[in-house]
N, C-alpha and C. Protein backbone atom coordinates (compact mmCIF):
# COMPACT_ATOMS: atom_id res chain seq x y z
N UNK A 1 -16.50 14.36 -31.88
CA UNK A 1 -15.35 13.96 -32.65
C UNK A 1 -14.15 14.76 -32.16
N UNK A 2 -13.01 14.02 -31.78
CA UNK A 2 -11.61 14.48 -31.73
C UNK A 2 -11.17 15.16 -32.89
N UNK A 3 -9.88 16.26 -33.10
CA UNK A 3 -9.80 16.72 -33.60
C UNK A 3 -8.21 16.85 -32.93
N UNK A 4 -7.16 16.60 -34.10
CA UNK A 4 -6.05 17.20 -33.57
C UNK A 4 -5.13 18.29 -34.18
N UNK A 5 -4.62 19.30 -33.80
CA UNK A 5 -4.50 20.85 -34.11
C UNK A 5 -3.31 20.88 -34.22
N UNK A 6 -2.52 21.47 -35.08
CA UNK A 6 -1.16 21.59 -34.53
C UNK A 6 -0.70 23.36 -34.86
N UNK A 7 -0.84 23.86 -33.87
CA UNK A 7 -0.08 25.16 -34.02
C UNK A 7 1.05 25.51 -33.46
N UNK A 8 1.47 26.97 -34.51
CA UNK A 8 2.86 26.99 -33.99
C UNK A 8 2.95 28.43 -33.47
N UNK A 9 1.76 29.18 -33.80
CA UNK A 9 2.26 30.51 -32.54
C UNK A 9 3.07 30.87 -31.58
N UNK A 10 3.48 31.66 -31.00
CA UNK A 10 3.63 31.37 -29.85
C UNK A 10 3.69 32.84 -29.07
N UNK A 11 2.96 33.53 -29.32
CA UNK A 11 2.80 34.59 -28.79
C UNK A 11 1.17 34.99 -28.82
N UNK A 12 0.50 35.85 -27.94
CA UNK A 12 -0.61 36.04 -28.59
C UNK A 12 -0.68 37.09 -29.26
N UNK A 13 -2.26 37.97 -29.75
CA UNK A 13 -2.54 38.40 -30.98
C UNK A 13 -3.27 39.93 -29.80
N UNK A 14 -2.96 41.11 -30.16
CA UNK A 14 -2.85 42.37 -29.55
C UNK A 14 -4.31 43.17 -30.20
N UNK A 15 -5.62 42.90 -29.42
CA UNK A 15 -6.56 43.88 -30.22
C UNK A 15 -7.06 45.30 -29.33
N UNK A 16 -7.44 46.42 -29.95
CA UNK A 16 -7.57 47.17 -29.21
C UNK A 16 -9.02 47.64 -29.26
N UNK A 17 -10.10 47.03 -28.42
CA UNK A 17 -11.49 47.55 -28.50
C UNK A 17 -12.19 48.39 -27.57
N UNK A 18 -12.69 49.50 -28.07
CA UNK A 18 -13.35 50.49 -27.25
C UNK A 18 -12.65 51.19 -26.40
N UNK A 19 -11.04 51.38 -27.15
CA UNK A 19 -10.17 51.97 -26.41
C UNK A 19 -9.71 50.69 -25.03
N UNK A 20 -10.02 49.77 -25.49
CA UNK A 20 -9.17 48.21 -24.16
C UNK A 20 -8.23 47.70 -24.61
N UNK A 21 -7.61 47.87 -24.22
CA UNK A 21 -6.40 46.77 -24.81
C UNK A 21 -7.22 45.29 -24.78
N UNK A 22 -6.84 43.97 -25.28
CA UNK A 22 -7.17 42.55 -25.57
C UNK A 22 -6.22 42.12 -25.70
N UNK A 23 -5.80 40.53 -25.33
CA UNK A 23 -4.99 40.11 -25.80
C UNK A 23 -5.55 38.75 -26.41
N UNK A 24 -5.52 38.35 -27.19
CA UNK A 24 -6.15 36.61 -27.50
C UNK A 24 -5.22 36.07 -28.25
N UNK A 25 -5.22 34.57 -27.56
CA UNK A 25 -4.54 33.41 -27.33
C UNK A 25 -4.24 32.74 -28.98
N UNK A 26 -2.93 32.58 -29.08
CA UNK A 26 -2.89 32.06 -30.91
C UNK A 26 -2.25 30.67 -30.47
N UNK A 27 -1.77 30.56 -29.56
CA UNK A 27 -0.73 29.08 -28.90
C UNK A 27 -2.11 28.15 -28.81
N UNK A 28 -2.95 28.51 -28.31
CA UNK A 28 -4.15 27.00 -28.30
C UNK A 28 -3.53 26.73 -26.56
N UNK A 29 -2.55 27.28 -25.70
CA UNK A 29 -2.88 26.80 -24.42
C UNK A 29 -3.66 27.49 -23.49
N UNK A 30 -4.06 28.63 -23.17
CA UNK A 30 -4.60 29.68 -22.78
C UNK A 30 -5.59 28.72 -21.78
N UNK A 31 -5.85 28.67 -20.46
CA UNK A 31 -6.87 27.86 -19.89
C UNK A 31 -8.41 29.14 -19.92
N UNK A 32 -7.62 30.20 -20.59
CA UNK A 32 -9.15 31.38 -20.45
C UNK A 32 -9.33 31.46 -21.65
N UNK A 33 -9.62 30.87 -22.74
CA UNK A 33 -9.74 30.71 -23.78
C UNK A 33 -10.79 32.00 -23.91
N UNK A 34 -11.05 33.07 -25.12
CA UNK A 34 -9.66 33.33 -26.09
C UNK A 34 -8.52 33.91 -25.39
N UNK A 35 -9.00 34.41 -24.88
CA UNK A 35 -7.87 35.73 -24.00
C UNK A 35 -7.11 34.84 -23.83
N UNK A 36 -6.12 35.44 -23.42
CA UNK A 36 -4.42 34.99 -23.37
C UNK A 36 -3.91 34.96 -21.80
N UNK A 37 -3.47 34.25 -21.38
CA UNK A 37 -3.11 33.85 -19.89
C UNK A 37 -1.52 33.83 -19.90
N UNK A 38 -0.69 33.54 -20.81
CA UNK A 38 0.50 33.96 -20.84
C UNK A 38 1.24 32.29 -20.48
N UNK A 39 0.54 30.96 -20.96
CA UNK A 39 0.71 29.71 -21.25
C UNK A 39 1.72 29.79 -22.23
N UNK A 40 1.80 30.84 -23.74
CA UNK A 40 2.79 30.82 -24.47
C UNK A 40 4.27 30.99 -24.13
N UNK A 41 4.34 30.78 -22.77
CA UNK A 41 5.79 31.24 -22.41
C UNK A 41 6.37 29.94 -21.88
N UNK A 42 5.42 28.83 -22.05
CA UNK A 42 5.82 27.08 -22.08
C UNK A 42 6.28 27.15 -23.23
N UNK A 43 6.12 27.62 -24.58
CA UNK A 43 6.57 27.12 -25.83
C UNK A 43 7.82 27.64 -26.01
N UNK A 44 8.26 29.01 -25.70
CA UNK A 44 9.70 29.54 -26.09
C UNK A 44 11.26 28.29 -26.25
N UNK A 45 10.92 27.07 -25.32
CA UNK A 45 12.34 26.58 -25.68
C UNK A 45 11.71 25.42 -26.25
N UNK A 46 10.69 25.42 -27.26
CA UNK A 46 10.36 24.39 -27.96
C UNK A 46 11.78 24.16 -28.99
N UNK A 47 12.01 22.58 -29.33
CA UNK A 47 13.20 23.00 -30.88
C UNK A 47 12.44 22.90 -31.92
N UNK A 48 12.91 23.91 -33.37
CA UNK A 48 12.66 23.33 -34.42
C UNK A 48 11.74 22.53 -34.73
N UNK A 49 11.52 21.70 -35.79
CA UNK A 49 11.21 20.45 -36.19
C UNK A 49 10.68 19.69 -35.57
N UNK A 50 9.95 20.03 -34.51
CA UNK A 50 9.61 19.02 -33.22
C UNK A 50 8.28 19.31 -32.92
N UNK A 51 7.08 17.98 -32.62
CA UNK A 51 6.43 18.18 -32.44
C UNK A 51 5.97 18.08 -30.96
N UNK A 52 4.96 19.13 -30.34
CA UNK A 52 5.19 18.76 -28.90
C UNK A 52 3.62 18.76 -28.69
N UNK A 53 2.72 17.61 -27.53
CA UNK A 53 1.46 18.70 -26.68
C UNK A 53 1.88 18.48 -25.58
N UNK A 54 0.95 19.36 -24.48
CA UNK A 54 0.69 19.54 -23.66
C UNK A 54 -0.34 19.37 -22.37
N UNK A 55 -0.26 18.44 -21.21
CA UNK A 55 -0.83 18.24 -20.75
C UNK A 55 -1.67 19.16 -19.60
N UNK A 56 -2.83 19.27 -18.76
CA UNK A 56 -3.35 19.70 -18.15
C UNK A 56 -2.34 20.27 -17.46
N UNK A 57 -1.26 19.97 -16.52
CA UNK A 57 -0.67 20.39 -15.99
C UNK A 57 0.70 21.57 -16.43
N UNK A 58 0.51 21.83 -17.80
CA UNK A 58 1.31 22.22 -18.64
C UNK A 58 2.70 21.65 -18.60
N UNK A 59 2.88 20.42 -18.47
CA UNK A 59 4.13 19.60 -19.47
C UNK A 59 3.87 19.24 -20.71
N UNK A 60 5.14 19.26 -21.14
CA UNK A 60 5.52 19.28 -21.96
C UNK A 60 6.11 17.79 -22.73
N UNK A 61 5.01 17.14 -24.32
CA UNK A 61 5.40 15.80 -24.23
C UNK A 61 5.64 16.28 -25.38
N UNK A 62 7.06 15.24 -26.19
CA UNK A 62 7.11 15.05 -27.07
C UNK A 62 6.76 14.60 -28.30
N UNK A 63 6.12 14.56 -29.31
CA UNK A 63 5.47 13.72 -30.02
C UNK A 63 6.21 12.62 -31.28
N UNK A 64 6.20 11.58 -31.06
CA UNK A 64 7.38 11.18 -31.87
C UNK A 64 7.11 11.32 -33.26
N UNK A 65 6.07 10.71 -34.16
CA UNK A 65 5.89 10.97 -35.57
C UNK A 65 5.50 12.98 -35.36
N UNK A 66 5.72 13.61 -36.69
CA UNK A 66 5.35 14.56 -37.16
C UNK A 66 4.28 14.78 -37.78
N UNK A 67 3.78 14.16 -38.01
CA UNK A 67 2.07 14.17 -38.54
C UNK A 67 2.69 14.93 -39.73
N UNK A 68 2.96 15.17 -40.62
CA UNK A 68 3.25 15.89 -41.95
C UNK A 68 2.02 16.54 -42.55
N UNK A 69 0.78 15.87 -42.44
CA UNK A 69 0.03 16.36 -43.16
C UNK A 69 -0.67 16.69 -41.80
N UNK A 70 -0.87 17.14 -40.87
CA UNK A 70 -1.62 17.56 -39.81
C UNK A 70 -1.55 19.54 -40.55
N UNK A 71 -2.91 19.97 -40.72
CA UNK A 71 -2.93 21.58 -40.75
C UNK A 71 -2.73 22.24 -39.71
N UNK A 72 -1.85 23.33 -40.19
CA UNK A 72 -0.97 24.72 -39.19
C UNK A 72 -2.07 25.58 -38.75
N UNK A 73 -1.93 25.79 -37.82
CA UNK A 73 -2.55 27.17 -37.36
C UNK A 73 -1.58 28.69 -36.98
């Protein structure tokens, strides 16, 4: 089953284990899933109110409805 996500992170999330730094992925683009690859730096000139995904190639599509009731991450 499909499943569609809509988050709005856009930075990742800073853990520190066994004395390692970590970084893991809160944007949902990360191709190294969890860890963080630094994909969140496609989202910075997202606008507002706007819904966007993203394809394999990391472009950037617009989405025309807002899904209103789609849950945040």
């Amino acid at each position: 089953m499909a499943r569609l996500v809509k988050r709005t992170p856009q930075e990742p999330t800073r853990y520190l284990i066994d004395g390692k730094e970590v970084w893991l992925c809160k944007c949902g683009l990360s191709k190294n899933q969890p860890y963080c690859d630094g994909s969140h730096k496609l989202t910075k000139t997202e606008e507002p109110g706007k819904l966007y995904w993203y394809d394999d190639a990391g472009k950037r599509h617009e989405v025309p409805d807002s899904f209103g009731g789609i849950r945040t991450f």
